[in-house]
C-alpha atoms as a PDB file:
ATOM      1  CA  UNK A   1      66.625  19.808  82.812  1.00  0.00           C
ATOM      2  CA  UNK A   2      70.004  18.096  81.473  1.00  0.00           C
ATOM      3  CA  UNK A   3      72.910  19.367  82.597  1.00  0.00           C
ATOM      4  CA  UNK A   4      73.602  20.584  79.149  1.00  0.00           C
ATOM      5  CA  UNK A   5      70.390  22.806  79.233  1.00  0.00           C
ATOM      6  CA  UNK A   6      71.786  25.897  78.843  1.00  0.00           C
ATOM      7  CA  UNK A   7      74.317  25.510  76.366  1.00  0.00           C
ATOM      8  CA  UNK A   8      74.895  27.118  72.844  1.00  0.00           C
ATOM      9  CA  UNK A   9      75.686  24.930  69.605  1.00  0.00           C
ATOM     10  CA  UNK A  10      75.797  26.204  66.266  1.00  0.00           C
ATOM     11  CA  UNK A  11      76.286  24.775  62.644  1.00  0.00           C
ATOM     12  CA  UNK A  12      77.362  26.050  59.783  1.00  0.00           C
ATOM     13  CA  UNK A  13      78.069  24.768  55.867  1.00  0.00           C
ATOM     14  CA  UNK A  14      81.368  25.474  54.327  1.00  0.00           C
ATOM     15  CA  UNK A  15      79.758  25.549  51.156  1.00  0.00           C
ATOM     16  CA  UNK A  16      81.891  27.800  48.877  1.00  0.00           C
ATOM     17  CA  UNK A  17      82.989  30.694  50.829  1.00  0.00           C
ATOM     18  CA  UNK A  18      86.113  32.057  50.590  1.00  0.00           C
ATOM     19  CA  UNK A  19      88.198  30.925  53.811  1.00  0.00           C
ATOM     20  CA  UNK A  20      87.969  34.911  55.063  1.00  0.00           C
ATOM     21  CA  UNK A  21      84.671  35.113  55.191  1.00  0.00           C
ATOM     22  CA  UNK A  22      84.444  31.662  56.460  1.00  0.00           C
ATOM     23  CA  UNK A  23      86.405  32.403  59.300  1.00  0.00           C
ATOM     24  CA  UNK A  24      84.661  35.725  59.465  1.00  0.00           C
ATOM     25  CA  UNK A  25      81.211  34.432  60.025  1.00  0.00           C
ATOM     26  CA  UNK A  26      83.224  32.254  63.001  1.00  0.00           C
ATOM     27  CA  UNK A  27      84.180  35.231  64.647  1.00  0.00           C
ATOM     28  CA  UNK A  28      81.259  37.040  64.167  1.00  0.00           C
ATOM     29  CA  UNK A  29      79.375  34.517  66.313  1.00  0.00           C
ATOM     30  CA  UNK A  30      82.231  34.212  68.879  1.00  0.00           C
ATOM     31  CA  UNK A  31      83.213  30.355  68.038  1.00  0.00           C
ATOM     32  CA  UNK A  32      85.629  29.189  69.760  1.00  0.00           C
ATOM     33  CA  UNK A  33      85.608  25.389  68.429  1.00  0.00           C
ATOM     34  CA  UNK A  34      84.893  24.026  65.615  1.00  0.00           C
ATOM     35  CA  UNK A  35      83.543  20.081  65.235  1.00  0.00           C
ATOM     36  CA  UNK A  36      84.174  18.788  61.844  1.00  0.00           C
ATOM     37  CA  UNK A  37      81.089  16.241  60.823  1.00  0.00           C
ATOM     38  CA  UNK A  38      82.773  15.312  57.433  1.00  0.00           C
ATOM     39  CA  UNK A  39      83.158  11.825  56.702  1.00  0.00           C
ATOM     40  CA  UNK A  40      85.508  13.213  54.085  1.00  0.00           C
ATOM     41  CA  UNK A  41      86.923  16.216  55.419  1.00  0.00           C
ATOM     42  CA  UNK A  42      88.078  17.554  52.157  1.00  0.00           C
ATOM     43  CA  UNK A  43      86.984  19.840  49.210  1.00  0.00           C
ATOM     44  CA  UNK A  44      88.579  19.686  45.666  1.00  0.00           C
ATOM     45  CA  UNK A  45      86.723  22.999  44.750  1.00  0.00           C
ATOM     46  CA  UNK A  46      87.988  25.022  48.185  1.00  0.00           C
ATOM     47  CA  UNK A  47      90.828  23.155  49.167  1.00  0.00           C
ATOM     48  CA  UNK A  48      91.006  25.992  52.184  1.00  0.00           C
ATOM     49  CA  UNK A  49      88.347  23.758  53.910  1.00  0.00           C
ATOM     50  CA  UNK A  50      90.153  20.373  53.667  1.00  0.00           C
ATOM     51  CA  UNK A  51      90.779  19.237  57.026  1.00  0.00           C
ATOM     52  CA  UNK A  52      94.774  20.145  57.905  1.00  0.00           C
ATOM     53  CA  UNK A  53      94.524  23.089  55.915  1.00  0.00           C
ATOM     54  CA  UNK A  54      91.576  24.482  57.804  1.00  0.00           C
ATOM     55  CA  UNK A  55      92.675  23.114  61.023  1.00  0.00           C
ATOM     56  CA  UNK A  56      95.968  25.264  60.596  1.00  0.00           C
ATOM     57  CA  UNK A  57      93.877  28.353  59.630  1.00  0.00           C
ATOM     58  CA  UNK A  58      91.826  27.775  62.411  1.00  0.00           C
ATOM     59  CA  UNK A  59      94.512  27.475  64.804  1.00  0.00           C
ATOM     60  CA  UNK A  60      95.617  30.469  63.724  1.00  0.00           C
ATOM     61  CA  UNK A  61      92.830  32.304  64.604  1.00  0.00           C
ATOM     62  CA  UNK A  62      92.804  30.937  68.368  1.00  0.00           C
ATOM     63  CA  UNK A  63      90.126  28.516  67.185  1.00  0.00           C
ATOM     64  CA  UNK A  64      90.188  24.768  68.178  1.00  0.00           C
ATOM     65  CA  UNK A  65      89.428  22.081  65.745  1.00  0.00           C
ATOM     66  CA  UNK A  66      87.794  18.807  66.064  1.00  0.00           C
ATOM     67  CA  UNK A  67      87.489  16.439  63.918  1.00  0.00           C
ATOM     68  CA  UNK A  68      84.636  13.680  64.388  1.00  0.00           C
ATOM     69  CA  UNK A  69      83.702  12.185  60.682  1.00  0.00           C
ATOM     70  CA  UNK A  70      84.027   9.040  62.130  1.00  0.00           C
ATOM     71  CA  UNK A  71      81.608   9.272  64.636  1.00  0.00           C
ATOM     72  CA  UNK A  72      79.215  11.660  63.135  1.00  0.00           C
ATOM     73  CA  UNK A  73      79.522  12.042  59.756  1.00  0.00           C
ATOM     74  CA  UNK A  74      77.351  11.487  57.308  1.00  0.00           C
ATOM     75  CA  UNK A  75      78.324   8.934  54.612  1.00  0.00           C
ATOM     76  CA  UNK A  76      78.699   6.086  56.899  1.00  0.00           C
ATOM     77  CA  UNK A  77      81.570   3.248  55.910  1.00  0.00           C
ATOM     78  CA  UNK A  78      79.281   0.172  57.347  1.00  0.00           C
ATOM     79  CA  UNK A  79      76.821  -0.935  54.161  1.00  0.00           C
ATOM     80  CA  UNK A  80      74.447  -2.327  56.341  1.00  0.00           C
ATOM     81  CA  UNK A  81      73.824   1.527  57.869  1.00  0.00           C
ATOM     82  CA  UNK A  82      72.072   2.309  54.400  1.00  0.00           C
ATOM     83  CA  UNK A  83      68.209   1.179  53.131  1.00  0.00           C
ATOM     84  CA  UNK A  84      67.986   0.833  49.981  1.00  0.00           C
ATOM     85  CA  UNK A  85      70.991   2.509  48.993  1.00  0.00           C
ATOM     86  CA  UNK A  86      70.500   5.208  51.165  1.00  0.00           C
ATOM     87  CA  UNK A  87      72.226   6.137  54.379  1.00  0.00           C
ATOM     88  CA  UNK A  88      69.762   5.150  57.504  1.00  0.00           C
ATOM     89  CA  UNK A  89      70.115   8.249  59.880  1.00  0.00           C
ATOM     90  CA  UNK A  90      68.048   6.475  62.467  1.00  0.00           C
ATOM     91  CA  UNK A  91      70.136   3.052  62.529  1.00  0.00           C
ATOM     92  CA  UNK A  92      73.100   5.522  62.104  1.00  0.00           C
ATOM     93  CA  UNK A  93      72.130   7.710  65.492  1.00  0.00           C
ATOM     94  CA  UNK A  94      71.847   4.079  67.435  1.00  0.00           C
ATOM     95  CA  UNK A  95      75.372   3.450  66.769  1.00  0.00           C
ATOM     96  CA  UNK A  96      77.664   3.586  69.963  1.00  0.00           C
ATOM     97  CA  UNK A  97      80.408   5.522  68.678  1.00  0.00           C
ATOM     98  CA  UNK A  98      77.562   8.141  67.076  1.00  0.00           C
ATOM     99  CA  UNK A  99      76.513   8.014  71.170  1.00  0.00           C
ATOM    100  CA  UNK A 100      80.307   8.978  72.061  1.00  0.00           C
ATOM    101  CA  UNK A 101      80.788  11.877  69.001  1.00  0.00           C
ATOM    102  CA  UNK A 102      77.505  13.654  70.886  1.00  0.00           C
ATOM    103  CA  UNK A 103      78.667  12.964  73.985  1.00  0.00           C
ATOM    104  CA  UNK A 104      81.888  14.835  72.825  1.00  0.00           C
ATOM    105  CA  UNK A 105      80.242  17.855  71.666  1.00  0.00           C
ATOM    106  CA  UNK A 106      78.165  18.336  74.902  1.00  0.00           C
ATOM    107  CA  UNK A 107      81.764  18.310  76.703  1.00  0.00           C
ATOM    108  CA  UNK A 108      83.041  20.486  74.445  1.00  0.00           C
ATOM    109  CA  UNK A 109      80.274  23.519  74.903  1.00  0.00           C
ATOM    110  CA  UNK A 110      81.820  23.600  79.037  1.00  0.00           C
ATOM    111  CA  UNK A 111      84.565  24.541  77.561  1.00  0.00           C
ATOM    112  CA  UNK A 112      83.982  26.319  73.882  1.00  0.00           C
ATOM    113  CA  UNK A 113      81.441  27.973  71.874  1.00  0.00           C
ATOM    114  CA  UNK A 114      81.297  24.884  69.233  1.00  0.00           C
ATOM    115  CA  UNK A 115      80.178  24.867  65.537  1.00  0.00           C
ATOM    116  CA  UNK A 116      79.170  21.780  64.016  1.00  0.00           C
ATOM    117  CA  UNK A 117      80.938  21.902  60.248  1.00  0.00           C
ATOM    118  CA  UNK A 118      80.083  20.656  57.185  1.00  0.00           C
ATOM    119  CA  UNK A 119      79.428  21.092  53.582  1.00  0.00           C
ATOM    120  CA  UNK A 120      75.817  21.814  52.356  1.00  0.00           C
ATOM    121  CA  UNK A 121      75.287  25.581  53.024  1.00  0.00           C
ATOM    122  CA  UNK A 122      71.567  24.938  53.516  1.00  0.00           C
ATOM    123  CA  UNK A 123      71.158  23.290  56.730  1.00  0.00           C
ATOM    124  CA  UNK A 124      68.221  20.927  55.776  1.00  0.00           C
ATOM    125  CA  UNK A 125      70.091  19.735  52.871  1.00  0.00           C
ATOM    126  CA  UNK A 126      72.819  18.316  55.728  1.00  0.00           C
ATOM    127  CA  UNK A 127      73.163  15.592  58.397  1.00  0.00           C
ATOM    128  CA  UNK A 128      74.766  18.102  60.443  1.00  0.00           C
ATOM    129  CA  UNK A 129      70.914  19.078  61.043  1.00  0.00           C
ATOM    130  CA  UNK A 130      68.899  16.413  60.019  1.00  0.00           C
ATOM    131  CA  UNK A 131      70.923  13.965  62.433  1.00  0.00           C
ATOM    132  CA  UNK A 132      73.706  15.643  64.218  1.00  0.00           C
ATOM    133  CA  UNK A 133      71.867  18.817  65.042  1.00  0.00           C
ATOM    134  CA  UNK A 134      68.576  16.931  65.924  1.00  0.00           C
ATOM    135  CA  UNK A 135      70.452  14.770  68.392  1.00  0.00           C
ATOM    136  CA  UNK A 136      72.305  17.426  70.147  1.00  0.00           C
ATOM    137  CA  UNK A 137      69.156  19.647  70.640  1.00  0.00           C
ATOM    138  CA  UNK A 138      67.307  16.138  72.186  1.00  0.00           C
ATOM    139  CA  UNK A 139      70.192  16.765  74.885  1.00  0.00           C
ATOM    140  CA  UNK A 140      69.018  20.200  75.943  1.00  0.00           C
ATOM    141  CA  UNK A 141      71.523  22.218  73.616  1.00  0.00           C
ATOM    142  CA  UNK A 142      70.003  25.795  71.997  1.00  0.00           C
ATOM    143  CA  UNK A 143      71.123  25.205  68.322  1.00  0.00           C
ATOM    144  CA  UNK A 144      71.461  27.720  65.826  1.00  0.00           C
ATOM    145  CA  UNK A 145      72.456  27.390  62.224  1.00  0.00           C
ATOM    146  CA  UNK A 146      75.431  30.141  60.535  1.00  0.00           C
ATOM    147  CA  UNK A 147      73.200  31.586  57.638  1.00  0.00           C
ATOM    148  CA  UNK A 148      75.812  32.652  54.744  1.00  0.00           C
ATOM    149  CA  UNK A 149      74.698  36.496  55.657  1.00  0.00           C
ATOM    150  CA  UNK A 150      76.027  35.842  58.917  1.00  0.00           C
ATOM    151  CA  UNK A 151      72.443  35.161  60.479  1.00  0.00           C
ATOM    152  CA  UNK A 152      72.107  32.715  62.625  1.00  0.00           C
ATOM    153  CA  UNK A 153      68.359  31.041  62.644  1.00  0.00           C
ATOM    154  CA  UNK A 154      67.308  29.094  65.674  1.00  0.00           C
ATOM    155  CA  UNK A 155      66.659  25.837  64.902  1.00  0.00           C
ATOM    156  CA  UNK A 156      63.189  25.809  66.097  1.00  0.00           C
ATOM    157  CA  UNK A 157      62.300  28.071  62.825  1.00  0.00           C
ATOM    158  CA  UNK A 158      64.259  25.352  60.626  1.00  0.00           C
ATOM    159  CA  UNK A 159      62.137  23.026  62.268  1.00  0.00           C
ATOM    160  CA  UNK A 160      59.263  24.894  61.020  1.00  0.00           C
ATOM    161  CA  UNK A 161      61.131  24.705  57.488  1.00  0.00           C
ATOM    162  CA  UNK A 162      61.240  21.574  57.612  1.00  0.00           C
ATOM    163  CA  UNK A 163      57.589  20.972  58.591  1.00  0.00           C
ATOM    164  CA  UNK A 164      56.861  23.134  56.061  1.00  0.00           C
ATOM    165  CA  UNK A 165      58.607  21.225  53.232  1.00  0.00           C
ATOM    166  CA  UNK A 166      56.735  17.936  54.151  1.00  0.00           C
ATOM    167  CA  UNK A 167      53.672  20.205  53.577  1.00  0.00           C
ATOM    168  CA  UNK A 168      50.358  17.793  53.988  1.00  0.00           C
ATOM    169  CA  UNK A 169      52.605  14.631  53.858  1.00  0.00           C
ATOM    170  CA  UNK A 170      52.682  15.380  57.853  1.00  0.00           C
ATOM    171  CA  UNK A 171      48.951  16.019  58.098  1.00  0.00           C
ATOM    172  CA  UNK A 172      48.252  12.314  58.943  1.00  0.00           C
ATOM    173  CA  UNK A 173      50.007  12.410  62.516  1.00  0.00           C
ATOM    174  CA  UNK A 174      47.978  14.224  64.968  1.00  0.00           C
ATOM    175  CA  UNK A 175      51.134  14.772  67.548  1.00  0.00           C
ATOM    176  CA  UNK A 176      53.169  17.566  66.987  1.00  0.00           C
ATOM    177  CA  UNK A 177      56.019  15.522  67.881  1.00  0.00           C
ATOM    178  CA  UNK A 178      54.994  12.590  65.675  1.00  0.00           C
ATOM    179  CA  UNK A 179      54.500  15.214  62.556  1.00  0.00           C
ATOM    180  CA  UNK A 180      58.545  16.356  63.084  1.00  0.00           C
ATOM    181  CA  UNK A 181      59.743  13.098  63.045  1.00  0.00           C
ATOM    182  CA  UNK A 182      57.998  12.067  59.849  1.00  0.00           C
ATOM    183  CA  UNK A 183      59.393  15.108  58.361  1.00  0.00           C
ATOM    184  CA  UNK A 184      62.859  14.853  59.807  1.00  0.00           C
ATOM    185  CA  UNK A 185      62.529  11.020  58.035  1.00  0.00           C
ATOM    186  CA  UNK A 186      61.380  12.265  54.638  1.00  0.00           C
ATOM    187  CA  UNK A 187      64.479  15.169  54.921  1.00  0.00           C
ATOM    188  CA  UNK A 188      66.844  12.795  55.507  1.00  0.00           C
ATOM    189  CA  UNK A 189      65.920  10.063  52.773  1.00  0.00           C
ATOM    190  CA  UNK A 190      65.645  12.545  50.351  1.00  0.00           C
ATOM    191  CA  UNK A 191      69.089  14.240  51.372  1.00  0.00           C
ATOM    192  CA  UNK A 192      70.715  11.598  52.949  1.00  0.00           C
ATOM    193  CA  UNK A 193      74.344   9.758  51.456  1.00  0.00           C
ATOM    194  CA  UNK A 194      73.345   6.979  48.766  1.00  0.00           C
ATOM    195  CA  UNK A 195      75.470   4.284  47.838  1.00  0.00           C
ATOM    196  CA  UNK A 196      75.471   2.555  43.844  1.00  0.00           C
ATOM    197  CA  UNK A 197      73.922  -0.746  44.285  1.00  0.00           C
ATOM    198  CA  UNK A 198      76.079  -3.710  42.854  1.00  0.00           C
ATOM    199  CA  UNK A 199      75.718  -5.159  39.601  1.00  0.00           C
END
C-alpha cells in the first residue's frame, strides 16, 4: 500500500456555473484546496473562474488555491508532446515536471481535501480524468468526480463509463487492465488538445 493509500481527491469542471454554486458544490464536499489543471486558467464566458479572480474568491472562502497548468495541464506548450496534431497524454504523463505536479497533489491531500479543476463539466471529456485523475488514482488516491448536482461519482463507475463508451472496440484485449488502457487511449485522442498543422 502507498503511503498515499488512503487519501481523498476529487475533480470537478467549472463548466458554466455561476461562481455561487461553484463554490457551493466546494463546500458541499468539504474542499479545502483547490489544484488548478488549466493550461489557460481563464474563461471569457465566466470570467469568475479566471485564475486571480477565482483564487481571490476562493481565498475568501478559507479555500487554498493552486495553480499547476504548467505541470499538468492539458494543452501542452512543447509540439513534439502532440501525434498527429493531437496532444499525446502518454508522452505527456512521462514528462518530469508532469512527475513533480502529481507529486504535489499527493502532498497536498496530508494537508487538504484537494479538487483537481478544470473546464469540461463531463469528466471524460477532460484531462483532469483521462490523465491527471488516472495518474493520481495509480498512486493509491480514492478519486471522485463533482457531478454538477453536487454528486460525486467514484471514479471506478467512470471507469466503467469509459469502458462502456469504447463498447466492443475493447473486446480484443482479454486483461481487464489491458481493456482500460485501450479505452483510456481512445478517450483521450478523441478529447485530447489538437494543434492546426502548418501550411
Amino acid at each position: 500500500m502507498t503511503r498515499s493509500a488512503a487519501r481523498e481527491l476529487l475533480t470537478i469542471g467549472h463548466s458554466n456555473l455561476a461562481a455561487d454554486r461553484f463554490v457551493a458544490l466546494l463546500k458541499d464536499a468539504s474542499v479545502t484546496a483547490v489544484a488548478d489543471v488549466r493550461s489557460v486558467p481563464f474563461s471569457r464566458w465566466c470570467p469568475w473562474f479566471s485564475g486571480k479572480t477565482l483564487a481571490q474568491r476562493l481565498a475568501g472562502e478559507a479555500i487554498a488555491y493552486i495553480a499547476l497548468g504548467d505541470a499538468l495541464g492539458g494543452r501542452p506548450s512543447d509540439p513534439r508532446l502532440y501525434r498527429d496534431g493531437v496532444a499525446d497524454y502518454e508522452a505527456m504523463a512521462a514528462r518530469a515536471e508532469f512527475a513533480a505536479g502529481v507529486e504535489r497533489v499527493v502532498d497536498e491531500t496530508a494537508h487538504h481535501r484537494v479538487c483537481l479543476l478544470c473546464a469540461e463539466r463531463e469528466p471524460l471529456d477532460c484531462h483532469r480524468c483521462l490523465l491527471v485523475g488516472r495518474a493520481l488514482a495509480a498512486r493509491g488516491l480514492a478519486l471522485g468526480h463533482i457531478r454538477p448536482d453536487g454528486t460525486i461519482e467514484p471514479h471506478a463507475a467512470t471507469e466503467q463509463r469509459l469502458l462502456a463508451l469504447a463498447g466492443g472496440e475493447t473486446d480484443l484485449f482479454r486483461d481487464g487492465a489491458e481493456r482500460l488502457a485501450h479505452a483510456y487511449r481512445r478517450r483521450a485522442q478523441a478529447v485530447a488538445a489538437r494543434i492546426k498543422a502548418r501550411a
